[in-house]
PDB file of N, CA and C in Angstrom:
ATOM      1  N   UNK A   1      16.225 -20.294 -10.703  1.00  0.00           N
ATOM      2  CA  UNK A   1      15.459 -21.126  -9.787  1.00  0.00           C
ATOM      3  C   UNK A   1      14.780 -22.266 -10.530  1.00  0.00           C
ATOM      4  N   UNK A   2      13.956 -21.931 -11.774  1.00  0.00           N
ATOM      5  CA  UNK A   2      13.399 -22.918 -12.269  1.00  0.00           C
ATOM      6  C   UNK A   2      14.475 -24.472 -12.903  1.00  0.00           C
ATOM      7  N   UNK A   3      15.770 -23.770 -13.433  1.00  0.00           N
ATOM      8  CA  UNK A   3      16.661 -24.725 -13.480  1.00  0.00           C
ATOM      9  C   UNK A   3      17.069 -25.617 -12.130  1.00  0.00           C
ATOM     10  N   UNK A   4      17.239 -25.599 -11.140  1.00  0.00           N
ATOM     11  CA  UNK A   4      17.144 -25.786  -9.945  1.00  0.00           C
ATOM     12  C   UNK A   4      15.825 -27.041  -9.704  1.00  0.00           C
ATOM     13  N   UNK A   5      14.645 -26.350  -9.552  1.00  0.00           N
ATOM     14  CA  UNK A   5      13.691 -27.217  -9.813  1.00  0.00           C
ATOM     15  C   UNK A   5      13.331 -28.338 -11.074  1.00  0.00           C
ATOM     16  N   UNK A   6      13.697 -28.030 -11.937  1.00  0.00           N
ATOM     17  CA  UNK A   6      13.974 -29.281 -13.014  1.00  0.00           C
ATOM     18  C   UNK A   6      14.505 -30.483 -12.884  1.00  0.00           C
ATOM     19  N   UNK A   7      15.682 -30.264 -12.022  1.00  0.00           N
ATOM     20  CA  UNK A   7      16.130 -31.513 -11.620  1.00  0.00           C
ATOM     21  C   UNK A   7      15.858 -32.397 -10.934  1.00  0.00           C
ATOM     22  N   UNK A   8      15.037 -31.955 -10.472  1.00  0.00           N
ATOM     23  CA  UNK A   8      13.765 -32.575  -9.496  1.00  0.00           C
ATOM     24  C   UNK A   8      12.880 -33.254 -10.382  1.00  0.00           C
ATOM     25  N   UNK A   9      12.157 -32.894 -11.047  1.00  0.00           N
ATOM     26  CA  UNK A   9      11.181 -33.888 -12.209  1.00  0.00           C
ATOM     27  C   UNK A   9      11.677 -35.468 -12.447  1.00  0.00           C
ATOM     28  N   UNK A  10      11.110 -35.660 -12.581  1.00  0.00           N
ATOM     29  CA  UNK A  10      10.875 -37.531 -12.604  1.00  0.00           C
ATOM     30  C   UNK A  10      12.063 -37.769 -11.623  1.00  0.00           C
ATOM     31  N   UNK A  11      12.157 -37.694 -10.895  1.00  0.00           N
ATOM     32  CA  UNK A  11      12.753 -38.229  -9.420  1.00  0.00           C
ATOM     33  C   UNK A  11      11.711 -38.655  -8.364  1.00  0.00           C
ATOM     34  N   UNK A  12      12.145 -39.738  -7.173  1.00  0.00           N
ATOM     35  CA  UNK A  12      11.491 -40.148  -6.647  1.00  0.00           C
ATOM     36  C   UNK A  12      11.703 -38.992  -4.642  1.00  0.00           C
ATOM     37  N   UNK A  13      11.206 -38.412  -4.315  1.00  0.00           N
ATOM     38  CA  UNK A  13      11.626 -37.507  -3.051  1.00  0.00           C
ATOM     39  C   UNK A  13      10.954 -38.333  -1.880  1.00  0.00           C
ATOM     40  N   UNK A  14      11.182 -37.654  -0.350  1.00  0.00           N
ATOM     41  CA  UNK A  14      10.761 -37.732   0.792  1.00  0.00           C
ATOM     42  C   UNK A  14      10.507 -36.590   1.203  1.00  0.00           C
ATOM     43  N   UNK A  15       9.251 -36.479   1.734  1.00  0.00           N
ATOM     44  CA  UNK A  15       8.644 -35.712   2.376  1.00  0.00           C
ATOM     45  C   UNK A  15       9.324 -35.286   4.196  1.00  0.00           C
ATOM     46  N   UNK A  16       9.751 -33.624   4.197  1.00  0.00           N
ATOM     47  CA  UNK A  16       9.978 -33.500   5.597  1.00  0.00           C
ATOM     48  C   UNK A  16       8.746 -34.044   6.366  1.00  0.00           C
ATOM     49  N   UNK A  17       9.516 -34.273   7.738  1.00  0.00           N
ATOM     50  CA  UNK A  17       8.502 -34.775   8.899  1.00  0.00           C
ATOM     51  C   UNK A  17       7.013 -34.724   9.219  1.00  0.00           C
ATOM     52  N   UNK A  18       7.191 -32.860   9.488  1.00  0.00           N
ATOM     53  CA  UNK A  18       6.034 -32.420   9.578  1.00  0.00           C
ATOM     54  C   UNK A  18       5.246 -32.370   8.302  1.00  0.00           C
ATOM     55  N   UNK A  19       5.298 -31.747   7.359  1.00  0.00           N
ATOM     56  CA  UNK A  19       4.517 -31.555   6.080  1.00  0.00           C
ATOM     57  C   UNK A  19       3.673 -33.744   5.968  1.00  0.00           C
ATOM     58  N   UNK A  20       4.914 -34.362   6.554  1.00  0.00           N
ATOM     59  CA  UNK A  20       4.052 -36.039   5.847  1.00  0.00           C
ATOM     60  C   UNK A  20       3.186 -36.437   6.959  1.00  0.00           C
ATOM     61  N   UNK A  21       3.792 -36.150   8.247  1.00  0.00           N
ATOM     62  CA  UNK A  21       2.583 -36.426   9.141  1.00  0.00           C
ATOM     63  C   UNK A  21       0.986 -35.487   9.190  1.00  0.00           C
ATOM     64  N   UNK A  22       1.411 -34.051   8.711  1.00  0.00           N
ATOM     65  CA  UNK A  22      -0.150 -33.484   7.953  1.00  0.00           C
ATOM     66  C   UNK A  22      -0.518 -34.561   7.339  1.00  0.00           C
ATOM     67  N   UNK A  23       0.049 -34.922   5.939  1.00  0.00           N
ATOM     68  CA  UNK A  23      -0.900 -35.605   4.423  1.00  0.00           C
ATOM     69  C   UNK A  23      -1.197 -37.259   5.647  1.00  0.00           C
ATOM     70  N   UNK A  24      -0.037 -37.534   6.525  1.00  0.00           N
ATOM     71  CA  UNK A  24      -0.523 -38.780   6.559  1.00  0.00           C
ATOM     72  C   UNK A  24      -2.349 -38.568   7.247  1.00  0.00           C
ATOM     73  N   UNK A  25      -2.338 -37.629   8.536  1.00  0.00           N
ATOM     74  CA  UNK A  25      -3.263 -37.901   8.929  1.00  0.00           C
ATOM     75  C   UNK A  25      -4.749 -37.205   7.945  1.00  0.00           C
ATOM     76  N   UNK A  26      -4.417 -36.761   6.852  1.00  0.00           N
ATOM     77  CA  UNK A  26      -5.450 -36.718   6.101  1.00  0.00           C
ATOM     78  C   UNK A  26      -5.945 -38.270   5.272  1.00  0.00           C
ATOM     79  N   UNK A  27      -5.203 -38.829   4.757  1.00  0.00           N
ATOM     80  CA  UNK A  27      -5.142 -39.718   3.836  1.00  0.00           C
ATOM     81  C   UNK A  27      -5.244 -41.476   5.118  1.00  0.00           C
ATOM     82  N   UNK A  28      -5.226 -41.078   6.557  1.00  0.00           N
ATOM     83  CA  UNK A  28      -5.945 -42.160   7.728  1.00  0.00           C
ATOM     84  C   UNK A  28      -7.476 -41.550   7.808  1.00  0.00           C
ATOM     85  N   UNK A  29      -8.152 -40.318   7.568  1.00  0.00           N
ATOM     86  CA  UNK A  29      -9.170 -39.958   7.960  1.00  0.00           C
ATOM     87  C   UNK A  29     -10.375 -40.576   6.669  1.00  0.00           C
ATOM     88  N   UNK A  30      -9.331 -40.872   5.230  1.00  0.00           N
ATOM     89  CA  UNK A  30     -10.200 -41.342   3.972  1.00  0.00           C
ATOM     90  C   UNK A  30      -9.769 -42.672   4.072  1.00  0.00           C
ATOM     91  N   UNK A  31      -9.399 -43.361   5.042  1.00  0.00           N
ATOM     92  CA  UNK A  31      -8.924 -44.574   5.497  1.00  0.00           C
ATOM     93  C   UNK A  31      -7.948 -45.280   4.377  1.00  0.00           C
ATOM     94  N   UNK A  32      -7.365 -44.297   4.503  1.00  0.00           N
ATOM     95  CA  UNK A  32      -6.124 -44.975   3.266  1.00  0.00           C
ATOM     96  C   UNK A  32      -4.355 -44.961   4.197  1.00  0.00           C
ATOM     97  N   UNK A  33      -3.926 -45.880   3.313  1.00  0.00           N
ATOM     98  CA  UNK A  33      -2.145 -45.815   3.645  1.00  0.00           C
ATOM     99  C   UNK A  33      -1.563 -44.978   3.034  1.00  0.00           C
ATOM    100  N   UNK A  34      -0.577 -44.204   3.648  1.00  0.00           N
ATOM    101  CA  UNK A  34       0.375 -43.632   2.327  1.00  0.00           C
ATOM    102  C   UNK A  34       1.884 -43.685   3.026  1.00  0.00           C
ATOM    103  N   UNK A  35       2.734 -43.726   1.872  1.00  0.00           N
ATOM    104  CA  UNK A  35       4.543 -43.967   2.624  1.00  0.00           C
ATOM    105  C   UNK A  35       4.507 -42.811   2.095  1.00  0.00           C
ATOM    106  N   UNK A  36       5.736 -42.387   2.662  1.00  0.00           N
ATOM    107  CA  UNK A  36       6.697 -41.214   2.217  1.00  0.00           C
ATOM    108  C   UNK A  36       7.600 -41.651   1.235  1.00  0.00           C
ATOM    109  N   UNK A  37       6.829 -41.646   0.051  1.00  0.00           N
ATOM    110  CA  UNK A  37       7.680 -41.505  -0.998  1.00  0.00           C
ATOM    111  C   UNK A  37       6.717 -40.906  -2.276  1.00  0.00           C
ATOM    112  N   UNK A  38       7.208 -40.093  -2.645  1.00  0.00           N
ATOM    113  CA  UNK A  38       6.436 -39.344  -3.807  1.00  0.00           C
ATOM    114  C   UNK A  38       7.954 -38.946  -5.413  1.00  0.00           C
ATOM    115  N   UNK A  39       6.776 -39.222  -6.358  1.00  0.00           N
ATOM    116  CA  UNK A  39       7.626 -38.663  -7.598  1.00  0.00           C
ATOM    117  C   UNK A  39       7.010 -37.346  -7.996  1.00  0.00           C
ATOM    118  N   UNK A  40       8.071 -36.527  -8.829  1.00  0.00           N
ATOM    119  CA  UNK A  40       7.896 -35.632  -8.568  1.00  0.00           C
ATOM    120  C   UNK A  40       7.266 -35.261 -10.265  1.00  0.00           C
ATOM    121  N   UNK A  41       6.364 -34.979 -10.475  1.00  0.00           N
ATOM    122  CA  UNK A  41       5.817 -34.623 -12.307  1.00  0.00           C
ATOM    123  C   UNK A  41       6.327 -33.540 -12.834  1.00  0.00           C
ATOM    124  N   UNK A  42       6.421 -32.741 -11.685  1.00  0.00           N
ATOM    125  CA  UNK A  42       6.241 -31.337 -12.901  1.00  0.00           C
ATOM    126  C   UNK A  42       6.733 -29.780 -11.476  1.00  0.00           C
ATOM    127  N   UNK A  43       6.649 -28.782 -12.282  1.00  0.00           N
ATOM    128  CA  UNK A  43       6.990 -27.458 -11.670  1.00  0.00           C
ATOM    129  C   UNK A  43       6.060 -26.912 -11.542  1.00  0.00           C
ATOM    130  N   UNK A  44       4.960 -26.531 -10.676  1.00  0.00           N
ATOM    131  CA  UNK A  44       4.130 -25.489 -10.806  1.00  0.00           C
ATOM    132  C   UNK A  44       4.227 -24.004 -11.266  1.00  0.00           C
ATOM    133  N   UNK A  45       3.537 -23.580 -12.234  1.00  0.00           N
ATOM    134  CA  UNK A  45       3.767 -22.787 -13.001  1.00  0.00           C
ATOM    135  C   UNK A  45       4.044 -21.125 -11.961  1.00  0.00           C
ATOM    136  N   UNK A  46       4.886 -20.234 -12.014  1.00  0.00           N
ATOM    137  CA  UNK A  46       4.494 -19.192 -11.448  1.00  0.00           C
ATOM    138  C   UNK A  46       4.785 -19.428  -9.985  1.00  0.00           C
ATOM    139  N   UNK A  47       4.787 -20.090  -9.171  1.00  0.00           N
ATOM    140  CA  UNK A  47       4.781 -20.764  -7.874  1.00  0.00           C
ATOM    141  C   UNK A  47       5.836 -21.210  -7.284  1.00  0.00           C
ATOM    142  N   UNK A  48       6.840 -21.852  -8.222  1.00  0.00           N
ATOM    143  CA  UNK A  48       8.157 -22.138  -7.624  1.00  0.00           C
ATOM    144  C   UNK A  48       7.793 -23.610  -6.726  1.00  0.00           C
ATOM    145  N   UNK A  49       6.906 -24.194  -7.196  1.00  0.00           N
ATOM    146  CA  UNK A  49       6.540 -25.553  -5.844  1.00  0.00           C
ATOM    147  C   UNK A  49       6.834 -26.759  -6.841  1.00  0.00           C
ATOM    148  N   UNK A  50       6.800 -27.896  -6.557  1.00  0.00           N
ATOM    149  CA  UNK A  50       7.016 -29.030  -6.685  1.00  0.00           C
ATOM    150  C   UNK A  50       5.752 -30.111  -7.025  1.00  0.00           C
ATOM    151  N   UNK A  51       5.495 -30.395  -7.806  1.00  0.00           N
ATOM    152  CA  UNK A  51       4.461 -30.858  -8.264  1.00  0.00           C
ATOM    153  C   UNK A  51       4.809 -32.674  -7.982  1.00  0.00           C
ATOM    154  N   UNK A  52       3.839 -33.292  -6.787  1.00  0.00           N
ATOM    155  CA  UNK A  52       4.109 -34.573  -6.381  1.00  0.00           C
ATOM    156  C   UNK A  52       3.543 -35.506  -6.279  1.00  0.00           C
ATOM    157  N   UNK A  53       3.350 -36.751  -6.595  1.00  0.00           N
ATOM    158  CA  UNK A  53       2.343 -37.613  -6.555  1.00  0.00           C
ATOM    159  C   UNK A  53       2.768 -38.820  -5.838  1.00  0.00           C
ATOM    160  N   UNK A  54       1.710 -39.504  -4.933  1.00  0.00           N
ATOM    161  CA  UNK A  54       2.134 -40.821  -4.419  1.00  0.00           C
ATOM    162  C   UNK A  54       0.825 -41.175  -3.846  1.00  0.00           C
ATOM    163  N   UNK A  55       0.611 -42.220  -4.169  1.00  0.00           N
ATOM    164  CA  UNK A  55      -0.425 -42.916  -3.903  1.00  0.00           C
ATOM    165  C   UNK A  55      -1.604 -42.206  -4.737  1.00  0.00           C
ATOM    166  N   UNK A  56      -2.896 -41.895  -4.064  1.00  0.00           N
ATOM    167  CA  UNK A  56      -4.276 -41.351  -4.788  1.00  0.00           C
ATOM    168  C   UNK A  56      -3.746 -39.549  -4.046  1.00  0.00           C
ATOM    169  N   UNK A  57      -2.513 -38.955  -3.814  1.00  0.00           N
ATOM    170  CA  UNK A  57      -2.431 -37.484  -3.694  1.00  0.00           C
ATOM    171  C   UNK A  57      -1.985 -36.663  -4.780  1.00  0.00           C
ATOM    172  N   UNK A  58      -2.074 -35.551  -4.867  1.00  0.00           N
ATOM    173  CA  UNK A  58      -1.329 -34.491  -5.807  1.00  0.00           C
ATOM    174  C   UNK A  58      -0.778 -33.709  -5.196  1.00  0.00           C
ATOM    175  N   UNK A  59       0.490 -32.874  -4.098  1.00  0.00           N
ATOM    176  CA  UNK A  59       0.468 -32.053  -3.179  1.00  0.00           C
ATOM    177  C   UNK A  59       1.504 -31.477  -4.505  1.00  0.00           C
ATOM    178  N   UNK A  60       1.509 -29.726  -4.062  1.00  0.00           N
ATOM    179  CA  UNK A  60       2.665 -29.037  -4.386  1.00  0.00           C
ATOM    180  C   UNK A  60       3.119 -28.749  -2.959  1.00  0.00           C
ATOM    181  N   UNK A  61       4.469 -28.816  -3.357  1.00  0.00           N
ATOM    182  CA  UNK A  61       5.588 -28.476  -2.230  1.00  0.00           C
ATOM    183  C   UNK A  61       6.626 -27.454  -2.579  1.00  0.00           C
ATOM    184  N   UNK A  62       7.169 -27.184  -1.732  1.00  0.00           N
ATOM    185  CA  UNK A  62       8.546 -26.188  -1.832  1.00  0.00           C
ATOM    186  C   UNK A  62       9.658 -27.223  -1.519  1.00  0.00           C
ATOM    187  N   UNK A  63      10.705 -26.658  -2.700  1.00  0.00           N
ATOM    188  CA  UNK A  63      11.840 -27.265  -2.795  1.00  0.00           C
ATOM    189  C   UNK A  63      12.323 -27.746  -1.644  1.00  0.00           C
ATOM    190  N   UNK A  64      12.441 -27.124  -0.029  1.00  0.00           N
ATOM    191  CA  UNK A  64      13.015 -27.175   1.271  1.00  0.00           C
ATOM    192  C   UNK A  64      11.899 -28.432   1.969  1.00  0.00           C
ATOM    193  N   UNK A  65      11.247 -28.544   1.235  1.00  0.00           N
ATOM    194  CA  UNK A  65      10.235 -29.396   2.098  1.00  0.00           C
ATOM    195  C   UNK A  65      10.660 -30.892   1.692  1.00  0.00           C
ATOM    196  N   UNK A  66      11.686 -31.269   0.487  1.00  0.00           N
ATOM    197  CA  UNK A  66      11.607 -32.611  -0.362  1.00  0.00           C
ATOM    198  C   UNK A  66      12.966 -32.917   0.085  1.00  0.00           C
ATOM    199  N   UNK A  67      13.315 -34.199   0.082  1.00  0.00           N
ATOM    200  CA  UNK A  67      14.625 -34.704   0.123  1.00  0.00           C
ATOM    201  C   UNK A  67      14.702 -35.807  -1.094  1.00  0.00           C
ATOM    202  N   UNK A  68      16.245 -35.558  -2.002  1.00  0.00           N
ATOM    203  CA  UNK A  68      15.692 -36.587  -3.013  1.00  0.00           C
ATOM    204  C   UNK A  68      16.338 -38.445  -2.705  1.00  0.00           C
ATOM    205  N   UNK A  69      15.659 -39.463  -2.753  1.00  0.00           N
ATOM    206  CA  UNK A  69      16.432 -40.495  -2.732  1.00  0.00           C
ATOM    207  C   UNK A  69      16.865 -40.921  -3.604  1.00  0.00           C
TER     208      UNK A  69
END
């Protein structure tokens, strides 16, 4: 699995539907923009999630949740 997730690191992903319309309407409530596009840093240790950054967020995700472009 973790090989799996590696390939993911320094790639740029999209966020499924639902999971981006959550972060979006968090990140309208601190009156900020955010696109759906996040890179991906790292593997969370133990967790199996996706370590992602875009804009001022940090989310971990699950592999099923990312699409890569």
């Amino acid at each position: 699995m973790k090989q799996k997730l590696q390939r993911y690191v320094g790639r740029i992903v999209r966020l499924n539907n639902r999971l981006f319309e959550e972060l979006q309407d968090r990140a309208m409530r601190q009156g900020r923009v955010l696109e759906n596009i996040f890179l991906v840093a790292g593997i969370g240790l133990g967790v199996h999630q996706l370590i992602c950054y875009g804009a001022n967020f940090r989310i971990l995700v699950n592999i099923a949740d990312v699409v890569l472009i």
